[in-house]
Structures are given as structure tokens and as C-alpha cells.
N, C-alpha and C. Protein backbone atom coordinates (compact mmCIF):
# COMPACT_ATOMS: atom_id res chain seq x y z
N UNK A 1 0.82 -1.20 0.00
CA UNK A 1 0.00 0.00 0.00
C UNK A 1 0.86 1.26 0.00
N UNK A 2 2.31 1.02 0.39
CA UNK A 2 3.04 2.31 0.27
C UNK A 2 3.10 2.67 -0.85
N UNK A 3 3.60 1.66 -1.66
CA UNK A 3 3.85 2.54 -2.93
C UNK A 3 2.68 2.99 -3.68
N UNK A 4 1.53 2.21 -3.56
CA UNK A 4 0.18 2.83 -4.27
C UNK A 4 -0.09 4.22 -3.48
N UNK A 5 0.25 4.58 -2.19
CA UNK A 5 0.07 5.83 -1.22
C UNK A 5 1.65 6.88 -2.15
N UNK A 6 2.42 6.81 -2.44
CA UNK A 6 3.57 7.18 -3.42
C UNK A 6 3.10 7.51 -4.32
N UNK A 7 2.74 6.33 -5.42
CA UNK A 7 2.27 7.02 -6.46
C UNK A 7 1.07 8.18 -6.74
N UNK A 8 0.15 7.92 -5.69
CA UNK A 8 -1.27 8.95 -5.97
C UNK A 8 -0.55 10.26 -5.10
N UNK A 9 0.30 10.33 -4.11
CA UNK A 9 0.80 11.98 -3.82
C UNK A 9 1.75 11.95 -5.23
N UNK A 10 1.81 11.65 -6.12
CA UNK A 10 2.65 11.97 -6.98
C UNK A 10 1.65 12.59 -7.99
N UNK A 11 0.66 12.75 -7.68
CA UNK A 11 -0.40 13.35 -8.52
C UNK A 11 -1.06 11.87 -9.62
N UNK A 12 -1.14 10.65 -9.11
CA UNK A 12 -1.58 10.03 -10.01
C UNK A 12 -2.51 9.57 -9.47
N UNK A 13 -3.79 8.68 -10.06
CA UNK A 13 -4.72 7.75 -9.96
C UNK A 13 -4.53 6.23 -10.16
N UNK A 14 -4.75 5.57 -8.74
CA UNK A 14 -4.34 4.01 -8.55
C UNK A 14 -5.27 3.37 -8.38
N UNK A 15 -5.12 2.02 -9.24
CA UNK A 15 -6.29 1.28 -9.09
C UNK A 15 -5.20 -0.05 -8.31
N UNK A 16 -5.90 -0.86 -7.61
CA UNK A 16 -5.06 -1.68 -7.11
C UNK A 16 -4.69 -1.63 -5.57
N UNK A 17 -4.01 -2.05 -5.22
CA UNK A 17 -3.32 -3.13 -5.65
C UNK A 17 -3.73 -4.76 -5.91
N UNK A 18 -3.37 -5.05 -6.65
CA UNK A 18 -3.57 -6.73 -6.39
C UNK A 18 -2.48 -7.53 -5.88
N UNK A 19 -3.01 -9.18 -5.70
CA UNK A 19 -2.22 -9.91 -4.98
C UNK A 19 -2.07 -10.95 -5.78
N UNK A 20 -2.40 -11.08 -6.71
CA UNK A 20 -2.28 -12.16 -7.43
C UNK A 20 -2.20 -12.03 -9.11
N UNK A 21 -2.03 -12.50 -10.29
CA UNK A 21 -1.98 -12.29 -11.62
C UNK A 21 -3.21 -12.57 -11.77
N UNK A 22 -4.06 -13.54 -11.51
CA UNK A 22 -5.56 -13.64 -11.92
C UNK A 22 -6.24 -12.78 -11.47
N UNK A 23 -5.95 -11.69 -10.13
CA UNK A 23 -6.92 -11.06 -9.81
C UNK A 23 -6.07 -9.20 -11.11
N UNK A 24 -5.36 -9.24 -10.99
CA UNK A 24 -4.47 -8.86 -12.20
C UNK A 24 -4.99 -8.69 -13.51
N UNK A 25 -5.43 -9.64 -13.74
CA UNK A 25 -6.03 -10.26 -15.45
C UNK A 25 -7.00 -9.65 -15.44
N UNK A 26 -7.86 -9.76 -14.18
CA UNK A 26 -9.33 -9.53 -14.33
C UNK A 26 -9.80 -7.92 -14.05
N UNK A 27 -8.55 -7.26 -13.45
CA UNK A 27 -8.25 -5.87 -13.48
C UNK A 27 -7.92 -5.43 -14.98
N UNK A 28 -7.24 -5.64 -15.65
CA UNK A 28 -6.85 -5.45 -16.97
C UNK A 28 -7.92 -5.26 -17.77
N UNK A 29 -8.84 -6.32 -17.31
CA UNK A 29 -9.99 -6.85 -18.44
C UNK A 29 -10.87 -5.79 -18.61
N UNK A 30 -11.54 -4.95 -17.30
CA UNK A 30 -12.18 -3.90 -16.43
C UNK A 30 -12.02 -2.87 -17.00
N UNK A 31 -10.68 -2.50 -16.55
CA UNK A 31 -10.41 -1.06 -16.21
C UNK A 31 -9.61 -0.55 -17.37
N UNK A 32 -9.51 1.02 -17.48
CA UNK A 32 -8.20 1.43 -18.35
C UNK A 32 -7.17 1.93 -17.70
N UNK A 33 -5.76 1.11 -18.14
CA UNK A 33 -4.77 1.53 -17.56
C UNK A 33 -3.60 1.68 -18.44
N UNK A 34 -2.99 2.82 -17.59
CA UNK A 34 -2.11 3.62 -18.38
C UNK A 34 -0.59 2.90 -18.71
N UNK A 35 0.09 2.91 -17.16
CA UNK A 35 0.86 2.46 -16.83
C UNK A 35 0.60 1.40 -15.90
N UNK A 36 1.64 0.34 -15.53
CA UNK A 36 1.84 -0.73 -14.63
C UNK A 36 2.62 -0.79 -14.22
N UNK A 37 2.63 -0.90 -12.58
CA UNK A 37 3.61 -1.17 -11.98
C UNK A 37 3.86 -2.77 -11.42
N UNK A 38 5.20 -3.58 -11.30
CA UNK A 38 4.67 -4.52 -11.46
C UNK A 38 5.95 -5.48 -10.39
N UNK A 39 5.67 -5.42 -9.33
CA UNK A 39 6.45 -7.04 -8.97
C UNK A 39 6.83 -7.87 -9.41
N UNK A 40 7.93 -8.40 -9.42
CA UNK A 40 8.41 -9.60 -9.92
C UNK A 40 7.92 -11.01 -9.69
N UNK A 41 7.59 -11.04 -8.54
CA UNK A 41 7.15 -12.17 -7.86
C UNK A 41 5.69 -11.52 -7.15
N UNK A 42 4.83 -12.19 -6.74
CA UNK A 42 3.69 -12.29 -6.14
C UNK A 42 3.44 -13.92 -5.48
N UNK A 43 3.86 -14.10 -4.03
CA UNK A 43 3.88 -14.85 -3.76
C UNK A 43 4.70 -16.46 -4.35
N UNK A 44 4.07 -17.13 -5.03
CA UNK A 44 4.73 -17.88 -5.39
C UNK A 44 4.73 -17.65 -7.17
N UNK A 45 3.85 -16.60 -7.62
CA UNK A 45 3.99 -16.41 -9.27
C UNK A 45 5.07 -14.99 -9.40
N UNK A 46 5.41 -15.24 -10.54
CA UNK A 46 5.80 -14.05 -11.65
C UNK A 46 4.85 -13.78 -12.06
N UNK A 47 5.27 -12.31 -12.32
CA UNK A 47 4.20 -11.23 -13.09
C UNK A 47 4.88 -11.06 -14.77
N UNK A 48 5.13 -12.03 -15.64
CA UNK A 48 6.29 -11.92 -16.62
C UNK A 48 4.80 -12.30 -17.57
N UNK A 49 3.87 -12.93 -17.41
CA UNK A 49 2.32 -13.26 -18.08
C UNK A 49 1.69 -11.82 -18.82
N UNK A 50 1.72 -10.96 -17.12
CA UNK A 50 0.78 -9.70 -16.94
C UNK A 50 1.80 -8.87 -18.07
N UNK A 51 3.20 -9.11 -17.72
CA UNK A 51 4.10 -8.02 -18.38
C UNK A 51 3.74 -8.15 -20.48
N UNK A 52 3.64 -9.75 -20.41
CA UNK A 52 3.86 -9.96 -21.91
C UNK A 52 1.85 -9.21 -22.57
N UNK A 53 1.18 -9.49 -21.25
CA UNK A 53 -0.37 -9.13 -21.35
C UNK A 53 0.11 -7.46 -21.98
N UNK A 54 0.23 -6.65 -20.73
CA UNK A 54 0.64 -5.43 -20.98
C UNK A 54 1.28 -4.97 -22.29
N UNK A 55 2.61 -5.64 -22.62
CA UNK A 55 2.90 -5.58 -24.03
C UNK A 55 2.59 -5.38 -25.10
N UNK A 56 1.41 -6.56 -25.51
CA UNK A 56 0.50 -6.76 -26.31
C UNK A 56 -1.14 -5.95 -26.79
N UNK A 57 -0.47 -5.10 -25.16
CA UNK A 57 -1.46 -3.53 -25.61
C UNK A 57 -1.13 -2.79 -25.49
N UNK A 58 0.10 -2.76 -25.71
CA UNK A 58 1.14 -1.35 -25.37
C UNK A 58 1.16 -0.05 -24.28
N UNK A 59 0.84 -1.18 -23.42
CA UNK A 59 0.54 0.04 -22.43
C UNK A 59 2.23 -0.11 -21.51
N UNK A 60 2.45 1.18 -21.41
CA UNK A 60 3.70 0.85 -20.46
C UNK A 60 4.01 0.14 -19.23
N UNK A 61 4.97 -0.37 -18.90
CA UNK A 61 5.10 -0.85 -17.43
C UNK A 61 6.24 -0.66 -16.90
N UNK A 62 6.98 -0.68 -15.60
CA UNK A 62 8.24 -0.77 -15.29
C UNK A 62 7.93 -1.81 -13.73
N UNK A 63 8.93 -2.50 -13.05
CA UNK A 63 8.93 -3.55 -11.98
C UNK A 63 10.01 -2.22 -11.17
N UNK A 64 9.22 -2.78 -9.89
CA UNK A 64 9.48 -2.34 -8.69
C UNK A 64 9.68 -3.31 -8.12
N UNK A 65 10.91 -3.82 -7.64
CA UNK A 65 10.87 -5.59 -7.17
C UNK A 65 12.00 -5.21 -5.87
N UNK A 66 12.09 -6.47 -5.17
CA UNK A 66 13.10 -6.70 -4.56
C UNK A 66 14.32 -7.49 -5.26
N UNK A 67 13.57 -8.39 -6.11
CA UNK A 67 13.95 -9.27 -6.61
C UNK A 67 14.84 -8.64 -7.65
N UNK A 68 16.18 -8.25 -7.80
CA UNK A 68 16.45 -7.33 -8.83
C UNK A 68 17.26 -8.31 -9.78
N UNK A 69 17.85 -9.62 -9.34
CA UNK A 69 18.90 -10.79 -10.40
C UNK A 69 17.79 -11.47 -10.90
N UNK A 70 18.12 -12.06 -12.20
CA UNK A 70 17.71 -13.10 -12.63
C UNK A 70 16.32 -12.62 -13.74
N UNK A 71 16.41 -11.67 -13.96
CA UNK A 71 15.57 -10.77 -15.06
C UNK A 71 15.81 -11.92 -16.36
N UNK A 72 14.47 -12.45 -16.82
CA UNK A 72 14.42 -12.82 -18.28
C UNK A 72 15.30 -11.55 -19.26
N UNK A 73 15.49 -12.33 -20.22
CA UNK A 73 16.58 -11.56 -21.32
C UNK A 73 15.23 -10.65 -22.15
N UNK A 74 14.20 -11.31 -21.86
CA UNK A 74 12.86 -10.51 -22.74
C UNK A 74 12.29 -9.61 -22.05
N UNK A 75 13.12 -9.25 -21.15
CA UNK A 75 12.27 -7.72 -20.05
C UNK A 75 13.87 -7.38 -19.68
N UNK A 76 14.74 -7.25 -20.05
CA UNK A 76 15.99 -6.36 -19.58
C UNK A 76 15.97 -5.25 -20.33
N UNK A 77 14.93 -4.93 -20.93
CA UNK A 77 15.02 -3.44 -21.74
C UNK A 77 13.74 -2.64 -21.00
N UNK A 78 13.13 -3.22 -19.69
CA UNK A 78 12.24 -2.60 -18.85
C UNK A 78 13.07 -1.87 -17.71
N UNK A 79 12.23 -0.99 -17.45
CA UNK A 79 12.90 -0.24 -16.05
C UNK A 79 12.73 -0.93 -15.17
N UNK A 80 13.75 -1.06 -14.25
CA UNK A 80 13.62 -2.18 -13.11
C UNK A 80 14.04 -1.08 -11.75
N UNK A 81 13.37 -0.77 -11.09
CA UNK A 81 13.41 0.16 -9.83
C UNK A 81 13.79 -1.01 -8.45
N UNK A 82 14.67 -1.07 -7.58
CA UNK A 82 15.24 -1.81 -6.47
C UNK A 82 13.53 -1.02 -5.41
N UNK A 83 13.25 -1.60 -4.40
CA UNK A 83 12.23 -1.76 -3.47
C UNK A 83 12.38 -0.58 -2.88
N UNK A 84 12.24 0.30 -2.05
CA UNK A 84 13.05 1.23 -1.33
C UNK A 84 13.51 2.30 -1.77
N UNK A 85 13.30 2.53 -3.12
CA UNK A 85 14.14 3.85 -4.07
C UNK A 85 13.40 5.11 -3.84
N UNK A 86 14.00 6.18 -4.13
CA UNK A 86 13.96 7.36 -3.34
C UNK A 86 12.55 7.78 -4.25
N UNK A 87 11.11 8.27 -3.79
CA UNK A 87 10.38 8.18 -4.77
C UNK A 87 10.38 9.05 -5.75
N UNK A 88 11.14 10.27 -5.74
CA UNK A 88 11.78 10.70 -7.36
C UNK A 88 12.00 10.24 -8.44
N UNK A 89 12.72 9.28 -8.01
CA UNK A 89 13.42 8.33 -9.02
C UNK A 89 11.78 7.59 -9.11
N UNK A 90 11.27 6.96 -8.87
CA UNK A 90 9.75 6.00 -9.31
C UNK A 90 8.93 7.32 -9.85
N UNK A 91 9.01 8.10 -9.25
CA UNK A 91 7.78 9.43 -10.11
C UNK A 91 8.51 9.59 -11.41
N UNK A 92 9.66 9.85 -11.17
CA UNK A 92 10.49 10.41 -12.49
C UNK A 92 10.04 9.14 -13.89
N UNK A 93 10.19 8.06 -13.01
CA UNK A 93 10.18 6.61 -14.62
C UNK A 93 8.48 6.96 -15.16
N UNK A 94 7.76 7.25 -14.26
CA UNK A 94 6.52 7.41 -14.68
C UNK A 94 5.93 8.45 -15.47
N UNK A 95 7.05 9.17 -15.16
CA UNK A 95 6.17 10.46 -15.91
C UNK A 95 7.24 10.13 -17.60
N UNK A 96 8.20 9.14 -17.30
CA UNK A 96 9.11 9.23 -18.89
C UNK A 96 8.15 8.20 -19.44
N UNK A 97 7.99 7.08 -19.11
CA UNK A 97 6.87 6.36 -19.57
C UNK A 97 5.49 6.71 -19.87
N UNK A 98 4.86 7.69 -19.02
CA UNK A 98 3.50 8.09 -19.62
C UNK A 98 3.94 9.63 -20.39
N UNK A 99 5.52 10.09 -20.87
CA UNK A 99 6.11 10.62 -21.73
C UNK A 99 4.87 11.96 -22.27
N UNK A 100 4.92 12.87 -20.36
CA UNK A 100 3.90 13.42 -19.98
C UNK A 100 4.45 14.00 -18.71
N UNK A 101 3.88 15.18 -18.01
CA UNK A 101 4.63 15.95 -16.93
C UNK A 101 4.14 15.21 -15.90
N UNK A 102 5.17 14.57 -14.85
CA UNK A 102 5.14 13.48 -13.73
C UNK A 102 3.77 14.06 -12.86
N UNK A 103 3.43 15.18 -12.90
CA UNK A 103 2.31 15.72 -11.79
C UNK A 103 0.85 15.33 -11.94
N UNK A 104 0.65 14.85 -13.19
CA UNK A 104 -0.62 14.47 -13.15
C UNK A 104 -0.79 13.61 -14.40
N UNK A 105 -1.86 12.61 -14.36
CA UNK A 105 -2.40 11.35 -14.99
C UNK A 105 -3.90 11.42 -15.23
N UNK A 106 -4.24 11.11 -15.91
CA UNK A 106 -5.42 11.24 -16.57
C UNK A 106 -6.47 9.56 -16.32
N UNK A 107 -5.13 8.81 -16.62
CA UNK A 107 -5.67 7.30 -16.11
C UNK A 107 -5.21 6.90 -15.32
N UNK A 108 -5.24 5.46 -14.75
CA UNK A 108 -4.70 4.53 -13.61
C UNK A 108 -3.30 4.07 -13.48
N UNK A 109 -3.09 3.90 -12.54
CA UNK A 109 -1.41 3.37 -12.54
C UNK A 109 -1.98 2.11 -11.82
N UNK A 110 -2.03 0.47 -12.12
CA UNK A 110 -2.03 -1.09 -11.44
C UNK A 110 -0.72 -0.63 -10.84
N UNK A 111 -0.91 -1.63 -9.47
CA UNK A 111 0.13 -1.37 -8.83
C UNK A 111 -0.28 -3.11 -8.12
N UNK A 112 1.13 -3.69 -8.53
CA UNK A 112 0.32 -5.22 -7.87
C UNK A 112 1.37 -5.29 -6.49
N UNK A 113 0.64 -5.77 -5.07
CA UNK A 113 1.30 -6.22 -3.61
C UNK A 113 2.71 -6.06 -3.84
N UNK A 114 3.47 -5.62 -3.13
CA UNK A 114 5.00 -6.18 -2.53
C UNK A 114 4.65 -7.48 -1.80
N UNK A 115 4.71 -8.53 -2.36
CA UNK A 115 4.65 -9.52 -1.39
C UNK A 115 6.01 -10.39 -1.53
N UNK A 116 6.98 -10.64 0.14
CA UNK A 116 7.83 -11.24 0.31
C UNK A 116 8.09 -12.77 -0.46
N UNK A 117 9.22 -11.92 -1.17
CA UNK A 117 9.69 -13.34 -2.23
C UNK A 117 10.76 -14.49 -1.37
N UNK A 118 10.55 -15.72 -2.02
CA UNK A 118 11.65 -16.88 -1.34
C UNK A 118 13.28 -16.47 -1.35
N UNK A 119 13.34 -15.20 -2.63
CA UNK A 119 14.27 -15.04 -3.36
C UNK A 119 14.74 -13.52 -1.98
N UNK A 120 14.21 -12.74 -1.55
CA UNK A 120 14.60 -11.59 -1.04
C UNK A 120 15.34 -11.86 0.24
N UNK A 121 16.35 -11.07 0.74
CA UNK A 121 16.68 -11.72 2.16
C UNK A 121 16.62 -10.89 3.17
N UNK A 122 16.50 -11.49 4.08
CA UNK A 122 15.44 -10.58 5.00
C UNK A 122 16.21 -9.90 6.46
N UNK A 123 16.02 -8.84 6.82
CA UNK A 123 16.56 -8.36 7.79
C UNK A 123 17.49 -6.60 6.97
């Protein structure tokens, strides 16, 4: 919820978050969205489905992960933001992606859970 509380003082509109890719899908299906923000992991799935979904309607996305190794070779040309980044830097990718002044959005930004990966280490 932080970062969905981040992105809307950044002057944007959030739909979300979800916790899962099916509940994901069925957001997609719904709503219009601009940009996506997108976890790497969600519990025990990848969001690499939602990303190729997104693709295929050209809507932008960039990952906000913990998870920052092990990026498919078919998303290393996505913005990949580390968990924790100063939110400048996350307003800033958004406003180059919706390639539009970072202060305000017209549509939704998906924003799916931070949920603790097997992969993150903790402490």
C-alpha cells in the first residue's frame, strides 16, 4: 500500500493493488490503464504473463521488485526500480513512460502487492 500511497501523492490515480496475476487479469480486463507497476514475484507467481499481457497492448510498465537478479533476457530493456528507491526516481520513470509531466495522470497506474519473495533476504 506504500507505494500505491507514493504514487497517488505523486499526482496520479491508482487502481489496485492486487495480490495475485488472476486477480491482475481480471483488473486489466475492467479497467483502463495507463501504466503498470509490477512485482516480480507475487507470492509464489511471476508477473512476466501480466508483463507480456501489458505488451500486447502497449501500455507501459516498469517492476518495482526486490527481486532485482535473474531478469528474463525478454524484459531487460524494462525499467527495473530496487524496493526502497527514493520516490523521485519512481515518479520520475513514470512520468518518462507516460512521456507526460510526472504531476498528473489522466488514467490509472495497477500497482500489484510487494509480497515477500523466497528469493529476497530478509533483515
Amino acid at each position: 500500500m506504500e507505494l500505491a500511497w507514493l504514487v497517488e501523492d505523486g499526482g496520479h490515480s491508482v487502481v489496485g493493488p492486487e495480490s495475485s496475476v488472476a486477480a491482475t487479469s481480471k483488473a486489466l480486463d475492467k479497467l483502463r490503464i495507463d501504466l503498470a507497476i509490477l512485482d516480480i514475484r507475487l507470492t509464489e507467481e511471476t508477473t512476466f504473463s501480466v508483463a507480456d499481457r501489458l505488451d500486447s497492448r502497449s501500455i507501459p510498465y516498469l517492476f518495482v521488485t526486490g527481486v532485482v537478479a535473474g531478469l528474463p533476457d525478454a524484459y531487460r530493456t524494462r525499467p527495473l526500480i530496487a524496493k526502497a528507491c527514493p520516490p523521485q526516481i519512481l515518479l520520475g520513470w513514470i512520468g518518462r513512460l507516460l512521456d507526460r509531466d510526472n504531476t498528473a495522470c489522466d488514467g490509472a497506474i495497477e500497482v500489484l502487492s510487494a509480497q515477500p519473495s523466497p528469493l529476497q533476504k530478509s533483515g
